[in-house]
N, C-alpha and C. Protein backbone atom coordinates (compact mmCIF):
# COMPACT_ATOMS: atom_id res chain seq x y z
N UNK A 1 2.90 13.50 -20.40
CA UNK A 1 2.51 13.16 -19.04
C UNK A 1 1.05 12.75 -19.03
N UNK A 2 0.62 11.44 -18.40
CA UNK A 2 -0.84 11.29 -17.93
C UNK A 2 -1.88 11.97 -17.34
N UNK A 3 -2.76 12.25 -17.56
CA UNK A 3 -3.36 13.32 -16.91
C UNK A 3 -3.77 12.99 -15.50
N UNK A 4 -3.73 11.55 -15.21
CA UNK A 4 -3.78 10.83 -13.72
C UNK A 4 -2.37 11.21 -13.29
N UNK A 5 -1.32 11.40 -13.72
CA UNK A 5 -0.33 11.48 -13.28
C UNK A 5 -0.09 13.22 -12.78
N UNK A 6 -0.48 13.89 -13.39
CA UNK A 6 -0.59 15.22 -12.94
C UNK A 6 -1.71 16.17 -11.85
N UNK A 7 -2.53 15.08 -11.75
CA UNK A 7 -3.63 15.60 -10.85
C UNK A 7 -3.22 14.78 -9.39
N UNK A 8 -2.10 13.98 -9.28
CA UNK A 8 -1.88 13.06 -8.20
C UNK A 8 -0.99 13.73 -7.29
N UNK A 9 -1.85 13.52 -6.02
CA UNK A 9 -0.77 14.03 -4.92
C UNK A 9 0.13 13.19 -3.87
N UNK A 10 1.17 13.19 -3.78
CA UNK A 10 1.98 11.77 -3.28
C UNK A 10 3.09 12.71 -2.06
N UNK A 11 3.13 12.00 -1.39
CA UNK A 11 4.15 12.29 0.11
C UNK A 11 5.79 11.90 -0.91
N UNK A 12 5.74 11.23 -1.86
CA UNK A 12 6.78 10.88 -1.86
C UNK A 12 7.81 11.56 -3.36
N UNK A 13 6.82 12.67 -3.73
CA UNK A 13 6.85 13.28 -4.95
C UNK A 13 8.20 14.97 -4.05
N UNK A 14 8.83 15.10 -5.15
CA UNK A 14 9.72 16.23 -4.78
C UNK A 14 9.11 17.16 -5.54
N UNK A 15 9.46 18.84 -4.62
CA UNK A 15 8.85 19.72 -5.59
C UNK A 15 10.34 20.66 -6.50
N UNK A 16 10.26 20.76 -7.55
CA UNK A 16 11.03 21.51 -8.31
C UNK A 16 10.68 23.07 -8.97
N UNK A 17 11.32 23.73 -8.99
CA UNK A 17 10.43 25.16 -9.09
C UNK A 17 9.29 24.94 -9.51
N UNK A 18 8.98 24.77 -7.94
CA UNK A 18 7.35 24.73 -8.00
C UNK A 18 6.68 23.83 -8.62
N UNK A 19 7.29 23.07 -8.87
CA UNK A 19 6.17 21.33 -9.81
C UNK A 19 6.82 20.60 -9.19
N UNK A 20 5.46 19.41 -9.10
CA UNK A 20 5.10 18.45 -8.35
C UNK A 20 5.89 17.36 -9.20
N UNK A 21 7.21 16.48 -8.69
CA UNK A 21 7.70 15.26 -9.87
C UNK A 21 7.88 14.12 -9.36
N UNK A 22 7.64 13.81 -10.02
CA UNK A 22 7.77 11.97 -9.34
C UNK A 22 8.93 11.22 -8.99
N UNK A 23 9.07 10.23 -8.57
CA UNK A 23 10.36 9.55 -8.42
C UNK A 23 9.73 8.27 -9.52
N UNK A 24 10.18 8.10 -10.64
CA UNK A 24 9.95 6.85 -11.79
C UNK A 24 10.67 5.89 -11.39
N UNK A 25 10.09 4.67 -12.05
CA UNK A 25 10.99 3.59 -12.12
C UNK A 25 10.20 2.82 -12.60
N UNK A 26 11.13 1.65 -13.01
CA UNK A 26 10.86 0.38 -13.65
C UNK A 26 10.81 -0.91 -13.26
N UNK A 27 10.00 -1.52 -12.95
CA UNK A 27 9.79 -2.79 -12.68
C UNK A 27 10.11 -3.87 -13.85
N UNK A 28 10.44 -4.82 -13.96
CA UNK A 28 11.24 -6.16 -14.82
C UNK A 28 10.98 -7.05 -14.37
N UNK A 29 10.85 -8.28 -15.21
CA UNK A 29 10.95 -9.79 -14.51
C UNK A 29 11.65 -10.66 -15.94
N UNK A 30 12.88 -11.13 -15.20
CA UNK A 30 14.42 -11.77 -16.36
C UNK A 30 13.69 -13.24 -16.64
N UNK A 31 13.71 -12.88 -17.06
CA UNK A 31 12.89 -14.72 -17.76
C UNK A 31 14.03 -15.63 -17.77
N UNK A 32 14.33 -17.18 -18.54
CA UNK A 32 15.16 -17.72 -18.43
C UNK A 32 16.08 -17.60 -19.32
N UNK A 33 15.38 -16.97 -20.91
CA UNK A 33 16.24 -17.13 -21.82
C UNK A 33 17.28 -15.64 -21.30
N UNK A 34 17.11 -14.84 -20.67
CA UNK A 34 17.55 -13.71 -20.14
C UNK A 34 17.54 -11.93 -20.67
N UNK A 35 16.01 -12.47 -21.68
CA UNK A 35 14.84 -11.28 -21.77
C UNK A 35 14.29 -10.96 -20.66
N UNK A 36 14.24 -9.44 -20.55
CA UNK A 36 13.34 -8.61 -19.39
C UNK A 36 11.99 -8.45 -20.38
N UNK A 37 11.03 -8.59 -19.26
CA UNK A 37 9.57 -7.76 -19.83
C UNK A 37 9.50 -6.73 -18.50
N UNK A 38 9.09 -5.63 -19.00
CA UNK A 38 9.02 -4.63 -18.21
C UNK A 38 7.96 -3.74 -18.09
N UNK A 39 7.83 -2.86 -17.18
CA UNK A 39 6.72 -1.63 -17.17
C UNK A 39 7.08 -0.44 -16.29
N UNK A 40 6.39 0.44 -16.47
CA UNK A 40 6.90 2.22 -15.79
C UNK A 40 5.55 2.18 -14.55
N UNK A 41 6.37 2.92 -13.22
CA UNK A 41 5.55 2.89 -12.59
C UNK A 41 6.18 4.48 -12.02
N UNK A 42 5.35 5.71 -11.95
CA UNK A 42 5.54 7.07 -11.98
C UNK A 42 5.99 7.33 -10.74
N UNK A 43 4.99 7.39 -9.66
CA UNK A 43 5.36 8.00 -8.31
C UNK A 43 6.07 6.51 -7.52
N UNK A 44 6.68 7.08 -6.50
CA UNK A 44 7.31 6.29 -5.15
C UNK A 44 8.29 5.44 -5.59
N UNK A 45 9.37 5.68 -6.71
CA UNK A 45 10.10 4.74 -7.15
C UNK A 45 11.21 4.59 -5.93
N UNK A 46 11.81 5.44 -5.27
CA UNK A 46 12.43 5.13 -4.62
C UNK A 46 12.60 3.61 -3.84
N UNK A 47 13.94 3.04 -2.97
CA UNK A 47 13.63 1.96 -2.31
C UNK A 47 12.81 1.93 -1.13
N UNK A 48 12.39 2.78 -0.31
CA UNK A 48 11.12 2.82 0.54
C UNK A 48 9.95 3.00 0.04
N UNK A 49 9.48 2.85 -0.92
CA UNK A 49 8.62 3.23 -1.82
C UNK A 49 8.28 1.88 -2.00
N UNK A 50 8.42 1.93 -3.87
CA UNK A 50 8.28 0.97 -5.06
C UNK A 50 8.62 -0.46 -3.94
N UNK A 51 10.39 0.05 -3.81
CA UNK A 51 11.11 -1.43 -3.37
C UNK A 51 10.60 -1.91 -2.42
N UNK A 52 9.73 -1.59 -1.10
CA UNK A 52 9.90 -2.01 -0.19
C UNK A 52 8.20 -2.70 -0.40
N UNK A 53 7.45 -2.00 -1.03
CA UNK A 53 6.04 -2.62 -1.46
C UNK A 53 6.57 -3.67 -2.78
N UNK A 54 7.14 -3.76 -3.23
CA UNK A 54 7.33 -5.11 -4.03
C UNK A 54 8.14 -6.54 -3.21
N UNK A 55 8.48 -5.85 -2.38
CA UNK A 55 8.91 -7.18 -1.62
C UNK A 55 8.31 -8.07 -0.59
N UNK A 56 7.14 -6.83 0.20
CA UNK A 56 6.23 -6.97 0.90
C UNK A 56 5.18 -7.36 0.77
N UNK A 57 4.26 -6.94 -0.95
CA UNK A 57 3.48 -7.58 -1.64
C UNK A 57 3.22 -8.12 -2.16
N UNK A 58 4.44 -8.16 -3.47
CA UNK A 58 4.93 -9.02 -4.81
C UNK A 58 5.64 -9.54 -4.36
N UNK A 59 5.84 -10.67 -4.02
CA UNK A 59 7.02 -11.20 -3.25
C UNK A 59 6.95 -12.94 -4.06
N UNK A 60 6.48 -13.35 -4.95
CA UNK A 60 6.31 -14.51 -5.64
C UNK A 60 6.49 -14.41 -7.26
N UNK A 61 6.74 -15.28 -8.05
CA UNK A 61 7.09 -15.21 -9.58
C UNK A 61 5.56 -15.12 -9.65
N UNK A 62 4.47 -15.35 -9.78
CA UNK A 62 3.01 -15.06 -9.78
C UNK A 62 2.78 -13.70 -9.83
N UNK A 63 3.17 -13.54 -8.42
CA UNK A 63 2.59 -11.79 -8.40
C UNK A 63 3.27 -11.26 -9.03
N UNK A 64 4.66 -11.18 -9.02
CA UNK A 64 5.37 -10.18 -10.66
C UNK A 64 5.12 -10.54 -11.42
N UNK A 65 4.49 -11.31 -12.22
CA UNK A 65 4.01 -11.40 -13.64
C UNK A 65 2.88 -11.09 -13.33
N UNK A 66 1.57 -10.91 -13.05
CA UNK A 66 0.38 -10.40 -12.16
C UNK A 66 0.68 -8.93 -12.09
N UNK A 67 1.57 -8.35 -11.72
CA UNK A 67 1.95 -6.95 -11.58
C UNK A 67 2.37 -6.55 -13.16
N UNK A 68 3.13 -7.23 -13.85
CA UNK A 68 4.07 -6.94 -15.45
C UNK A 68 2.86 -6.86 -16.16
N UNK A 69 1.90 -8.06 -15.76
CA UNK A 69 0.83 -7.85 -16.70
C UNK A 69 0.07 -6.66 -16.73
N UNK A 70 0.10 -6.00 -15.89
CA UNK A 70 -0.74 -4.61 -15.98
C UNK A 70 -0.41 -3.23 -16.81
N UNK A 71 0.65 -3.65 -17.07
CA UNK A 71 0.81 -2.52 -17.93
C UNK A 71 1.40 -1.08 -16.76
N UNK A 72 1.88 -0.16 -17.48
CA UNK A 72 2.46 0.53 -16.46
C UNK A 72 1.16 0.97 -15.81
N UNK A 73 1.68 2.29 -14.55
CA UNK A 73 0.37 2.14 -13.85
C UNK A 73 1.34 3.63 -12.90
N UNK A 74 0.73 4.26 -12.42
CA UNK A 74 0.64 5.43 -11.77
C UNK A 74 1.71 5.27 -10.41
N UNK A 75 0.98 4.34 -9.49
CA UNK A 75 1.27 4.28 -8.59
C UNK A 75 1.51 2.59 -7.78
N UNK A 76 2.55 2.34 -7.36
CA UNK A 76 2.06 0.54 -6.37
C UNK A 76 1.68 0.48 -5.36
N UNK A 77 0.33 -0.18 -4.86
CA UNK A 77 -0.40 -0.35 -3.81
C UNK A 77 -0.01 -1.81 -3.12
N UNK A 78 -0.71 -1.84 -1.78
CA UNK A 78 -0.63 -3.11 -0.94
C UNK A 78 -1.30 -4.65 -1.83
N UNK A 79 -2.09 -4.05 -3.14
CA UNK A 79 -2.83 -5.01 -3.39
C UNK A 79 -2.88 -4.67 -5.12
N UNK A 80 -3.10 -5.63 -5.62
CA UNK A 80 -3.25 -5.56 -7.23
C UNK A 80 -4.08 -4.60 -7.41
N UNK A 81 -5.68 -4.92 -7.25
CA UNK A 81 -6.58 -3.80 -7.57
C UNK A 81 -6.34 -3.09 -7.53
N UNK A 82 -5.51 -2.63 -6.13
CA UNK A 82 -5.21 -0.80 -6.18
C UNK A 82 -4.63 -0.61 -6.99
N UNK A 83 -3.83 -1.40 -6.82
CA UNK A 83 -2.60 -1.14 -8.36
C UNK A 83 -3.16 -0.84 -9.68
N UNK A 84 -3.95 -1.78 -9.83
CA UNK A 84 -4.89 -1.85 -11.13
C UNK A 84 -5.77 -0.54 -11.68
N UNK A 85 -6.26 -0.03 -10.39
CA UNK A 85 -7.06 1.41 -10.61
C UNK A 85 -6.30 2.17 -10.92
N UNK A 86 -4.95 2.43 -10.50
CA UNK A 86 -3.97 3.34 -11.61
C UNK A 86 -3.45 2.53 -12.85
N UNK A 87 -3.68 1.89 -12.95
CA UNK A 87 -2.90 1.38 -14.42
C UNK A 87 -3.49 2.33 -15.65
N UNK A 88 -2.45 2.78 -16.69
CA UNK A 88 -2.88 3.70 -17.40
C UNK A 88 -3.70 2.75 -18.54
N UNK A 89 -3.71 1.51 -18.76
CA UNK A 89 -4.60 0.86 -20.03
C UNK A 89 -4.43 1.44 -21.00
N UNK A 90 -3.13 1.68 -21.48
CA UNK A 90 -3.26 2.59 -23.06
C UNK A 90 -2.32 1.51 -23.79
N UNK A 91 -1.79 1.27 -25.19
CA UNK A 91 -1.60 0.25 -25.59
C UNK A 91 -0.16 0.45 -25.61
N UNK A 92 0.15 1.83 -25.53
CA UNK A 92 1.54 2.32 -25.21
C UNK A 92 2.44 2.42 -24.06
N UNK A 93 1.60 2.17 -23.15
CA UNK A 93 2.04 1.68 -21.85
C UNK A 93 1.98 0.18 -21.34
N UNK A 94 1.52 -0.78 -22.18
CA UNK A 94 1.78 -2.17 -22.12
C UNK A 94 3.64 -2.37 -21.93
N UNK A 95 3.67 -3.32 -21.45
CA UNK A 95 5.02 -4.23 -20.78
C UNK A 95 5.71 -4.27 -21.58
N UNK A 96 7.12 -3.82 -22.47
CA UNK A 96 7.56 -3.99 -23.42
C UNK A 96 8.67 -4.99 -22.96
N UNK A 97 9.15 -5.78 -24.16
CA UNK A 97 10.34 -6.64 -23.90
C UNK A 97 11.75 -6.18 -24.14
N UNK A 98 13.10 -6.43 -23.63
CA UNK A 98 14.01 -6.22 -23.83
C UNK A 98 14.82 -7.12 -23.94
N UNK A 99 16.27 -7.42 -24.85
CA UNK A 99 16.89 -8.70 -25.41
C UNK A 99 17.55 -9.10 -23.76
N UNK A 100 17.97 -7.71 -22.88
CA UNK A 100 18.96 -8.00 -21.63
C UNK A 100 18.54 -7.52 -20.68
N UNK A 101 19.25 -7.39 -19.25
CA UNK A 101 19.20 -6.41 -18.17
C UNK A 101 19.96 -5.23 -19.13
N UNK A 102 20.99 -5.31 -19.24
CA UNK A 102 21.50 -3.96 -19.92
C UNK A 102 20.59 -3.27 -20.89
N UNK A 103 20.16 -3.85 -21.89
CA UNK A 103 19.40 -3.16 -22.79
C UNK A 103 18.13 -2.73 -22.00
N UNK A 104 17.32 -3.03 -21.20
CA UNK A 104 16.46 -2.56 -20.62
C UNK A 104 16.96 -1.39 -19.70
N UNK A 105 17.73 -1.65 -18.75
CA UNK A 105 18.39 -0.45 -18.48
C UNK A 105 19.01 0.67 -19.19
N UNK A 106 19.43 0.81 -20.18
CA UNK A 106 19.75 1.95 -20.93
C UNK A 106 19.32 2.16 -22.15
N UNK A 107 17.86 1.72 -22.21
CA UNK A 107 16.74 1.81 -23.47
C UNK A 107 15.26 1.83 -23.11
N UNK A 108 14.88 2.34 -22.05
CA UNK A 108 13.55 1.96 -21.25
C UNK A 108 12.96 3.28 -21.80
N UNK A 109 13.88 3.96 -21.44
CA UNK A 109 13.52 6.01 -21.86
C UNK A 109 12.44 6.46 -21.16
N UNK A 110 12.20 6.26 -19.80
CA UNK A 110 11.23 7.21 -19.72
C UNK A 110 11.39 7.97 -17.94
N UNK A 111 13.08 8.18 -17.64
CA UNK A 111 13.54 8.71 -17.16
C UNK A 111 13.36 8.49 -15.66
N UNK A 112 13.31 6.90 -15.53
CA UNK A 112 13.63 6.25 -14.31
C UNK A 112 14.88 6.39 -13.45
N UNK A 113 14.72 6.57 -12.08
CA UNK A 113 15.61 6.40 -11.47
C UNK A 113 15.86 5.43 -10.50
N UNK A 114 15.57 4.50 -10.20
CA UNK A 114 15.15 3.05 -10.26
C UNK A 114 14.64 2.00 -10.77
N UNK A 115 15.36 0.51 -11.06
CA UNK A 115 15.20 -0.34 -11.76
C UNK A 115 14.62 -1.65 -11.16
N UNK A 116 13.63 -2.48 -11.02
CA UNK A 116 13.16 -3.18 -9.96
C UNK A 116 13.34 -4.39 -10.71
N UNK A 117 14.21 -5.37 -10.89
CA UNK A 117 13.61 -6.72 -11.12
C UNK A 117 13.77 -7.74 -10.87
N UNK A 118 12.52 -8.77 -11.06
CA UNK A 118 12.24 -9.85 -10.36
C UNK A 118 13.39 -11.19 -11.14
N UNK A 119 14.01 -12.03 -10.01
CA UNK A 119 14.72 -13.03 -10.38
C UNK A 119 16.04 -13.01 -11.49
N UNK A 120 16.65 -11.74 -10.55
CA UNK A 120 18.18 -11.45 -11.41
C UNK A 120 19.02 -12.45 -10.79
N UNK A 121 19.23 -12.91 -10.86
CA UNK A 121 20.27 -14.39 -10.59
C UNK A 121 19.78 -15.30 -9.61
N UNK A 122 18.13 -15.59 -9.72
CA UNK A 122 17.35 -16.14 -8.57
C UNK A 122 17.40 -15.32 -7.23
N UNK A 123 17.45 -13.87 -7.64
CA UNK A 123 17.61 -13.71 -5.86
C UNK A 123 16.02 -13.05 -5.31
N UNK A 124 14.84 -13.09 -6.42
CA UNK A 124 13.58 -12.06 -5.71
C UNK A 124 14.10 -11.13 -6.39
N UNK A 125 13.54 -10.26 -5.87
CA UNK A 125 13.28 -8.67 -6.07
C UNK A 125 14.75 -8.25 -5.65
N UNK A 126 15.39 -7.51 -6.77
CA UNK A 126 16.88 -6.57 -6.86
C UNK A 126 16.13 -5.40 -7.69
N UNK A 127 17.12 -4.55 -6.84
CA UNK A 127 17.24 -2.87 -7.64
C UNK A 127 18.87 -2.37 -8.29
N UNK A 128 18.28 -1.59 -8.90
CA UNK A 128 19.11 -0.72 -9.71
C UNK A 128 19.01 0.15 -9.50
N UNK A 129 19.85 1.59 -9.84
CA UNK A 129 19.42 3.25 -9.37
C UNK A 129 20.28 3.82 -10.79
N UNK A 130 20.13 3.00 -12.12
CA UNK A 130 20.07 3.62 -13.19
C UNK A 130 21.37 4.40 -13.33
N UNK A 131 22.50 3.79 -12.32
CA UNK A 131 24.20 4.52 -12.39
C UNK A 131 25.30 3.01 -12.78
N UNK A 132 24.33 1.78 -12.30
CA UNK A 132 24.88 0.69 -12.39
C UNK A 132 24.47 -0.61 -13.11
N UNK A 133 24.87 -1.57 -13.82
CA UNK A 133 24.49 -2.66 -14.20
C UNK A 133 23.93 -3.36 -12.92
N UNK A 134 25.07 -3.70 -12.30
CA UNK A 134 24.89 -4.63 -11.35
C UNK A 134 23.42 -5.04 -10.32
N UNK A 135 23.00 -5.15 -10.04
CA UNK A 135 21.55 -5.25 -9.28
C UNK A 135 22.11 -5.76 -7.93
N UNK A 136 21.49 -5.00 -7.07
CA UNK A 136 21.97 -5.46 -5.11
C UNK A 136 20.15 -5.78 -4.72
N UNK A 137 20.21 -6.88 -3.60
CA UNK A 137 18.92 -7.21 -2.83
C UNK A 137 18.40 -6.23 -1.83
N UNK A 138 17.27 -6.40 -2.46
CA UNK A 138 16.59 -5.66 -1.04
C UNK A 138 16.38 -6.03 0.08
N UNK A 139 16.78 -5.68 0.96
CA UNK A 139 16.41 -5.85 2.27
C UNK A 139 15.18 -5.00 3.15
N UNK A 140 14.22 -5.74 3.73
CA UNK A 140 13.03 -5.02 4.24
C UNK A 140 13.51 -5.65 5.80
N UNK A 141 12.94 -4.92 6.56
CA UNK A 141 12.91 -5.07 8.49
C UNK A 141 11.83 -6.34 8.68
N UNK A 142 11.82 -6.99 8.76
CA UNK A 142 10.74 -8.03 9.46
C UNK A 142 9.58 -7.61 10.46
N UNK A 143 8.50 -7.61 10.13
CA UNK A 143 7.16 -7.27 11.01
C UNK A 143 7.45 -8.28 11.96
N UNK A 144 7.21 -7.67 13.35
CA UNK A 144 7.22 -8.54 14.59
C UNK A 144 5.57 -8.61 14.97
N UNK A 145 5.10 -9.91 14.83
CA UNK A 145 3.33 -10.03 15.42
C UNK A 145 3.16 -9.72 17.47
């Protein structure tokens, strides 16, 4: 465990006898040849969480590769930087590649329960919940100005 990751306090963290745990997950972006590059992101994996700030923020092939490039990272914010100030920068937490969606899903190992990735059959941002291949769209509520 990170030592940023253990000193962090999150609304969206469950407690288990008595420890503080995260909801993990994984962010992806399927390239064309239909390699994932991927990264771990610790707290708020859930879809109100992770999902609903990647669709709201990351919402372009730019910004998910902009986001992949960081390497895993603690927590996802409204904005890269934030994002960036948790990124763990260790060389072991860089973006690793995977040959598939499947192989990334059941070879990531680091006990995600959500799967986030960008441009699974052109649709944006799809999730996974790590029970299924298949990937479903997210849907977010529309801000009314």
């Amino acid at each position: 465990m990170h030592k940023q990751d253990h000193n962090r306090q999150s609304a969206g963290c469950v407690l288990r006898q008595g420890k503080q745990m995260g909801t993990r997950s994984s962010i992806g972006i399927k390239s064309e040849d239909g390699t994932v590059k991927a990264i771990y992101c610790h707290w708020d994996g859930y879809l109100e969480g992770v999902g609903t700030g990647l669709v709201q923020n990351y919402n372009t092939k730019a910004q998910a590769e902009e986001l992949i490039n960081l390497g895993g990272f603690s927590s996802l914010h409204e904005t890269l930087e934030e994002t960036k100030a948790g990124a763990y920068g260790t060389e072991s937490d860089k973006a690793r590649t995977f040959g598939s969606v499947t192989d990334w899903v059941q070879n990531f190992n680091s006990g995600e329960e959500y799967f986030y990735l960008w441009n699974y059959e052109g649709k944006g941002w799809t999730y996974n919940n790590g029970e299924m291949i298949k990937f479903l769209g997210i849907k977010t509520e529309s801000k009314v100005a």
